[in-house]
N, C-alpha and C. Protein backbone atom coordinates (compact mmCIF):
# COMPACT_ATOMS: atom_id res chain seq x y z
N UNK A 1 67.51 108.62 118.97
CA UNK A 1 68.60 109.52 118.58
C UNK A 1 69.88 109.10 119.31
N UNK A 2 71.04 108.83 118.67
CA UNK A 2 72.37 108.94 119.32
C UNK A 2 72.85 109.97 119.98
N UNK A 3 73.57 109.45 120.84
CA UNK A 3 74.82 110.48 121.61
C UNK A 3 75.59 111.10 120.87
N UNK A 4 76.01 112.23 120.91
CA UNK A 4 77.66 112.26 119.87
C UNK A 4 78.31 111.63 119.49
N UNK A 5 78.54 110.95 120.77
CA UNK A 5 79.83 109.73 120.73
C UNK A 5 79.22 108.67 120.17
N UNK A 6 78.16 108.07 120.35
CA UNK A 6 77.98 107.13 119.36
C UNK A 6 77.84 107.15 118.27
N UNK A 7 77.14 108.68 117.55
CA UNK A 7 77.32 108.65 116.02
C UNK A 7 78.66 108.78 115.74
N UNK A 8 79.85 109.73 116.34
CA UNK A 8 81.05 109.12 116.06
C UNK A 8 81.91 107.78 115.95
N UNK A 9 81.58 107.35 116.92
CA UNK A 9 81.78 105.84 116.79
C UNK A 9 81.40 105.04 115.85
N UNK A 10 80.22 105.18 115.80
CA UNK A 10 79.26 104.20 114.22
C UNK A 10 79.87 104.95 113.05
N UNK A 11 80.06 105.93 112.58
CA UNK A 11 80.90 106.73 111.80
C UNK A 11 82.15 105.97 111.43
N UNK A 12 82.86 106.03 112.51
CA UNK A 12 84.51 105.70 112.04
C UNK A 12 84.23 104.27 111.69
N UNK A 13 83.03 103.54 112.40
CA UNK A 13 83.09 101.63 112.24
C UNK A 13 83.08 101.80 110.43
N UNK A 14 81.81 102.55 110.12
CA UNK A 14 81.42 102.68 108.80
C UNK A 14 82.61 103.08 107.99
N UNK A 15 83.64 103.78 108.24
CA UNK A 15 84.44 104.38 107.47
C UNK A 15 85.50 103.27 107.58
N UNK A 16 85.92 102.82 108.66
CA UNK A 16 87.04 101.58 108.49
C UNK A 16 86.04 100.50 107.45
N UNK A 17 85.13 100.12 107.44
CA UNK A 17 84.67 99.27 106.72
C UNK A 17 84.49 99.70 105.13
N UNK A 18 84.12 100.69 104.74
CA UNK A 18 84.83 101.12 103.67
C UNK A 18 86.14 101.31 102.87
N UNK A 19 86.83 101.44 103.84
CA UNK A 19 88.30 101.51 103.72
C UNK A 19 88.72 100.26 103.63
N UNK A 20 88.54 98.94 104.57
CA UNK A 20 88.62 97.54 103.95
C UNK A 20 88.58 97.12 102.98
N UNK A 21 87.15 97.61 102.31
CA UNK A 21 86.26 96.76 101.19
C UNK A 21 87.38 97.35 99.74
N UNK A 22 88.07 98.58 99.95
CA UNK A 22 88.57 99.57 98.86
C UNK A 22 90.35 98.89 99.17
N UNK A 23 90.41 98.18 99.90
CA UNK A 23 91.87 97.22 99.42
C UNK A 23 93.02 97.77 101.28
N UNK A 24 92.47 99.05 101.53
CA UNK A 24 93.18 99.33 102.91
C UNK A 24 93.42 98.57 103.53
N UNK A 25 94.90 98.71 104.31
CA UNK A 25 94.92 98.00 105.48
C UNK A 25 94.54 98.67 106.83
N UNK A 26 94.04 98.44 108.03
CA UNK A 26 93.52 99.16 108.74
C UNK A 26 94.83 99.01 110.03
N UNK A 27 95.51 99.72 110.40
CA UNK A 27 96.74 99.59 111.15
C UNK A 27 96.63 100.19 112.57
N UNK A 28 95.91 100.76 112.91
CA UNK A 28 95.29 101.79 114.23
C UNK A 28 93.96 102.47 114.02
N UNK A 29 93.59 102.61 115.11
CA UNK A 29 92.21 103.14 115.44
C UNK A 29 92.47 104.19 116.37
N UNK A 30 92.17 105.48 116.33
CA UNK A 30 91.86 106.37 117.69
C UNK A 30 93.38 106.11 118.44
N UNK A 31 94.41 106.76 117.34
CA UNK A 31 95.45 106.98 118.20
C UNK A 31 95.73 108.27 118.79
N UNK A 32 95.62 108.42 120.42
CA UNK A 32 95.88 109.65 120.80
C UNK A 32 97.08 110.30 120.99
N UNK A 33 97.56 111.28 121.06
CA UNK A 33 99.01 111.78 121.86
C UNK A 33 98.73 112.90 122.45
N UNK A 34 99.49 113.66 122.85
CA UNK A 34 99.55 114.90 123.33
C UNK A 34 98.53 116.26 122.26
N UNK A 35 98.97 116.19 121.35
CA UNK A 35 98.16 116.79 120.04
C UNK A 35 96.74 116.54 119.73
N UNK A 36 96.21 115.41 120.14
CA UNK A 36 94.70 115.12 119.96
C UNK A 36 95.12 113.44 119.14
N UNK A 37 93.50 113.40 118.51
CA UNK A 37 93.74 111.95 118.35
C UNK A 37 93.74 111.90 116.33
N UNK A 38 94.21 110.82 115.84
CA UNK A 38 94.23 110.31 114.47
C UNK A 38 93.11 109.37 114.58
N UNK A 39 91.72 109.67 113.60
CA UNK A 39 90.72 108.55 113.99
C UNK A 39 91.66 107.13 113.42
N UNK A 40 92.14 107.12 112.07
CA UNK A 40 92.21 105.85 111.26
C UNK A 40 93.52 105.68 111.19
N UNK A 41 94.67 105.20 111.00
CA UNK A 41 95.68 104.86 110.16
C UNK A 41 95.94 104.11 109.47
N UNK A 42 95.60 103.91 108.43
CA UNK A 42 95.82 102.77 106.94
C UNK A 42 97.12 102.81 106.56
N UNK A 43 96.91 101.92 105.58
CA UNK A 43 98.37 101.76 104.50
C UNK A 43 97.98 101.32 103.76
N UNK A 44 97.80 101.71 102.23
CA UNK A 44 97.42 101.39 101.07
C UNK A 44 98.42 101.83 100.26
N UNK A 45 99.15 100.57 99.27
CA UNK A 45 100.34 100.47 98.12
C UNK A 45 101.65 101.32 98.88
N UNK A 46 102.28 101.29 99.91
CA UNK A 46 102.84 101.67 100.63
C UNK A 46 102.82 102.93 101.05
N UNK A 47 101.68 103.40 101.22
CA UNK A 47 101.45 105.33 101.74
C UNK A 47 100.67 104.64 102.73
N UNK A 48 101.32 105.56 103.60
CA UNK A 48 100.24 105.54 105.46
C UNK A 48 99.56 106.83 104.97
N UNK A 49 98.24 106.61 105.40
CA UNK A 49 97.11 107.17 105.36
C UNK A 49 96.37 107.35 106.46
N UNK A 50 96.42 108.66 107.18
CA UNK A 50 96.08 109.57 107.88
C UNK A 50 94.74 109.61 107.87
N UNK A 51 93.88 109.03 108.77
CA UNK A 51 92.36 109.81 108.15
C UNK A 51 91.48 110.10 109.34
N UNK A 52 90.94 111.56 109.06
CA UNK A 52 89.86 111.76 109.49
C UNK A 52 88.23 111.71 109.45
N UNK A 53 88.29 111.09 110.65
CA UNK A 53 86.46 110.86 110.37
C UNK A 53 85.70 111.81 110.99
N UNK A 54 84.54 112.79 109.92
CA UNK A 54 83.48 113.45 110.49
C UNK A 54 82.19 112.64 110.39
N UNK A 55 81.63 112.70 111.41
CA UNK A 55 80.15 112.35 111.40
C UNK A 55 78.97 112.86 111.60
N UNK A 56 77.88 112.98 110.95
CA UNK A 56 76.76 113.89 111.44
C UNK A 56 75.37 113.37 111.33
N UNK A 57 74.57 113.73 112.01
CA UNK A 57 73.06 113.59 111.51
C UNK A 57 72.80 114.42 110.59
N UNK A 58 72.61 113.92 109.52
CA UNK A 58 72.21 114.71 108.45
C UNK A 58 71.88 113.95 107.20
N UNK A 59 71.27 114.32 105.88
CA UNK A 59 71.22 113.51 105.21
C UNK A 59 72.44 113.72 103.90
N UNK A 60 73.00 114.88 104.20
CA UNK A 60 74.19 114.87 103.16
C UNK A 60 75.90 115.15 104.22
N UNK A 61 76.96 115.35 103.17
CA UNK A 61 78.13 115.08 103.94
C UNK A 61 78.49 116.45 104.69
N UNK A 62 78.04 117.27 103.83
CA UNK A 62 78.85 119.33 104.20
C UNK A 62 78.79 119.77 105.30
N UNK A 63 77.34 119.31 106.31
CA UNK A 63 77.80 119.50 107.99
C UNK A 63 79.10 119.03 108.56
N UNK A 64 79.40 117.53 108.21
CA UNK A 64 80.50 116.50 108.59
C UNK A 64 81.92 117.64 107.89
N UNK A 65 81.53 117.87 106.57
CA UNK A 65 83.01 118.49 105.99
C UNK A 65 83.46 119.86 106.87
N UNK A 66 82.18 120.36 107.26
CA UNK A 66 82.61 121.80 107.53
C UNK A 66 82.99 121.84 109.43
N UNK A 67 83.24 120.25 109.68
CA UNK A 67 83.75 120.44 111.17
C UNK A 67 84.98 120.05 110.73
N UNK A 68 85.66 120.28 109.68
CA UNK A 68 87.33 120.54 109.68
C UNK A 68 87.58 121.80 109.83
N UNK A 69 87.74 122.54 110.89
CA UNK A 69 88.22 123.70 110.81
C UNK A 69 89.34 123.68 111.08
N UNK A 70 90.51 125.22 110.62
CA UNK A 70 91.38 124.95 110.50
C UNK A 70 92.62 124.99 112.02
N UNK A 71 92.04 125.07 112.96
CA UNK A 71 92.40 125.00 114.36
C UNK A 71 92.56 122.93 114.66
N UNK A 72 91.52 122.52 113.75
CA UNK A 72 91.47 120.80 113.87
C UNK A 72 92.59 120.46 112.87
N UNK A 73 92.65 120.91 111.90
CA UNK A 73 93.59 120.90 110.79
C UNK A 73 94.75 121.02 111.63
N UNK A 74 95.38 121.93 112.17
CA UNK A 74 96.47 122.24 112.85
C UNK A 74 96.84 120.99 113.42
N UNK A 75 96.07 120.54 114.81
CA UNK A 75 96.43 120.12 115.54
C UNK A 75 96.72 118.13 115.22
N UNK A 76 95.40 117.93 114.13
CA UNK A 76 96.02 116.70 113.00
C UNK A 76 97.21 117.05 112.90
N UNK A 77 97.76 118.01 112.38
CA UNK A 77 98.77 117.62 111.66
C UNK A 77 100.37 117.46 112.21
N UNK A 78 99.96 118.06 113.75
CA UNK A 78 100.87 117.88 114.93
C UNK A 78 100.96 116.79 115.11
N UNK A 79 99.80 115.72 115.33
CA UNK A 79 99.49 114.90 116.04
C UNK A 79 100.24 113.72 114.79
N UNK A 80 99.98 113.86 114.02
CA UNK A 80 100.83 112.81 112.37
C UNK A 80 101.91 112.90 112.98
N UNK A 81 103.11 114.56 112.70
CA UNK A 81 104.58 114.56 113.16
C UNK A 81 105.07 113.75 114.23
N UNK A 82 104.00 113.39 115.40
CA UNK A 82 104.53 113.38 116.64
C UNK A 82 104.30 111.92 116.60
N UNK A 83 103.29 111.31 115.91
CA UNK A 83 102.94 109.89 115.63
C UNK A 83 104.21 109.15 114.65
N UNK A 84 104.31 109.91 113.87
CA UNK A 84 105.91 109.23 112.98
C UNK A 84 107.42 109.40 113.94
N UNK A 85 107.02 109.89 114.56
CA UNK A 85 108.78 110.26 115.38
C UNK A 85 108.38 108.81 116.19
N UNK A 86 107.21 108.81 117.29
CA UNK A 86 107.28 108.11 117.89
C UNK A 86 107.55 106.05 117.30
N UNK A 87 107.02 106.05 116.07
CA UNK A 87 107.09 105.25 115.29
C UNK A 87 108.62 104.97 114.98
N UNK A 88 108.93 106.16 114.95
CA UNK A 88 110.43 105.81 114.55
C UNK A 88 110.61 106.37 112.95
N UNK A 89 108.92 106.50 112.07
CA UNK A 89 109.59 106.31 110.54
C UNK A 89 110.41 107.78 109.85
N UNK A 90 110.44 107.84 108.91
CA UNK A 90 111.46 108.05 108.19
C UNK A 90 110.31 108.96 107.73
N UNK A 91 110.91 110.57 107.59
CA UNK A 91 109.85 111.90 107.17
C UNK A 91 109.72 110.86 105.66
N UNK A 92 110.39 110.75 104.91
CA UNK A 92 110.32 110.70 103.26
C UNK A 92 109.08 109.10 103.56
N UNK A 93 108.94 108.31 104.01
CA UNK A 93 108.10 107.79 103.80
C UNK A 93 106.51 108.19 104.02
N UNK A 94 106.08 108.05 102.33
CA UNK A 94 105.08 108.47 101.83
C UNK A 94 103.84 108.08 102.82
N UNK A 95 103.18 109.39 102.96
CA UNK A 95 102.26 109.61 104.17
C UNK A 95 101.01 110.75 102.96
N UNK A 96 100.08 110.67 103.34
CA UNK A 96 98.58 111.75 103.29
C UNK A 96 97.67 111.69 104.24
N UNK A 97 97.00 112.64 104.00
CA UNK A 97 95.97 113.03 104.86
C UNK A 97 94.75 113.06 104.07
N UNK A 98 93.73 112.10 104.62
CA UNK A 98 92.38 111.56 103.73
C UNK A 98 91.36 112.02 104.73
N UNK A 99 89.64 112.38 104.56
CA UNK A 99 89.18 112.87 105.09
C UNK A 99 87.58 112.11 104.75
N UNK A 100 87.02 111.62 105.38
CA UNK A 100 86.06 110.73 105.00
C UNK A 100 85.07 111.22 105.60
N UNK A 101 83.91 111.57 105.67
CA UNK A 101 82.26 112.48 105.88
C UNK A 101 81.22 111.41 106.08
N UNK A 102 80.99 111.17 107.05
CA UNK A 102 79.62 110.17 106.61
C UNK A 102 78.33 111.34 107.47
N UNK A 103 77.10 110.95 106.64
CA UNK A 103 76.10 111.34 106.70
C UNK A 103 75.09 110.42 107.34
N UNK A 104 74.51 110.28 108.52
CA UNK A 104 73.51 109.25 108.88
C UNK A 104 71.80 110.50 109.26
N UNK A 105 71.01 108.99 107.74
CA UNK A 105 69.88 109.99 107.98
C UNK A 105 69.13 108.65 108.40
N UNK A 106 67.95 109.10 108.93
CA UNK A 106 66.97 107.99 109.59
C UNK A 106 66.39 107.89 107.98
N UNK A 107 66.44 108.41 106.90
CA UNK A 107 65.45 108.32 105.99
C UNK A 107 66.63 107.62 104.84
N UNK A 108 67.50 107.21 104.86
CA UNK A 108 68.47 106.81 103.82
C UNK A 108 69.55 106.31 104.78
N UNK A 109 70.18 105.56 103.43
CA UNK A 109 71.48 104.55 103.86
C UNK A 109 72.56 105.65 104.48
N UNK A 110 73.37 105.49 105.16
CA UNK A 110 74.46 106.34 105.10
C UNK A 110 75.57 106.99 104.33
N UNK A 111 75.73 108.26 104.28
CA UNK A 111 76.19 108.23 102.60
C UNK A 111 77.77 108.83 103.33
N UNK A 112 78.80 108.03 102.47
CA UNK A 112 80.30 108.47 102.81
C UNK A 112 80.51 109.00 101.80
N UNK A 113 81.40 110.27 101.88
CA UNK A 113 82.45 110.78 100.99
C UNK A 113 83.97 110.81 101.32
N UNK A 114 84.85 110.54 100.65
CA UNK A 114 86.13 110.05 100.77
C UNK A 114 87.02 111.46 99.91
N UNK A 115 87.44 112.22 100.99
CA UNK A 115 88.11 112.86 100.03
C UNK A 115 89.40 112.69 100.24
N UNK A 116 90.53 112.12 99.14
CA UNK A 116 92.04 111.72 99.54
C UNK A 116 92.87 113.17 99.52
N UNK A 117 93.69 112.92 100.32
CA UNK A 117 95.01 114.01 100.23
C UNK A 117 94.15 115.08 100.34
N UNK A 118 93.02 115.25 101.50
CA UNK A 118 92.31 116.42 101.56
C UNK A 118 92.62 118.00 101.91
N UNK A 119 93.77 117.56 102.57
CA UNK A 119 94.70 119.23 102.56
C UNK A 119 94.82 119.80 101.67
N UNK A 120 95.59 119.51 100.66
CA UNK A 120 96.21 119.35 99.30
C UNK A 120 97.42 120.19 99.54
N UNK A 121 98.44 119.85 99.66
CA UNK A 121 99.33 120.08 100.16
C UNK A 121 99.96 121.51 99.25
């Protein structure tokens, strides 16, 4: 059995590697600030892409989905504002927030779900 941290870890590897294979560019990993951390930052067709990774033991995704609560929600979304200032970019450049679930069961492959623009603004 894994640690937390390592099924998180194997999680996000799995989810950047998905995100590769689907045309992403992978631009940061586990950027922290004051606000908490951004697991992923992509850029796909010029939108930076925000993403969070849940991970769980389980054999489906809805444990992983239902640790977005909206106190984590919040503080993502601090943590984006404070990540683009520091960047320097420009509010109008096109940004979302994507939310990716992986499921690791000892009895099956690992199953990801990708949900884009998962806020929905």
């Amino acid at each position: 059995m894994r640690s937390r941290q390592e099924t998180g870890t194997h999680g996000e590897q799995l989810a950047q590697r998905y995100l590769k294979e689907r045309g992403y560019a992978i631009l940061e990993a586990n950027r922290a600030n004051t606000y908490g951390e951004i697991d992923i930052i992509a850029e796909r067709g010029g939108t930076l892409i925000f993403v969070e990774v849940k991970t769980r033991q389980a054999s489906e995704t809805e444990a992983a989905l239902a640790g977005i609560t909206p106190a984590k929600r919040e503080r993502l979304i601090h943590a984006i504002y404070l990540y683009l200032h520091e960047m320097g970019w420009d509010e109008e450049k096109p940004w979302r927030i994507d939310v990716i679930a992986v499921a690791l069961s000892r009895e099956q492959a690992p199953k990801i779900d990708h949900l884009e623009d998962a806020f929905d603004w």
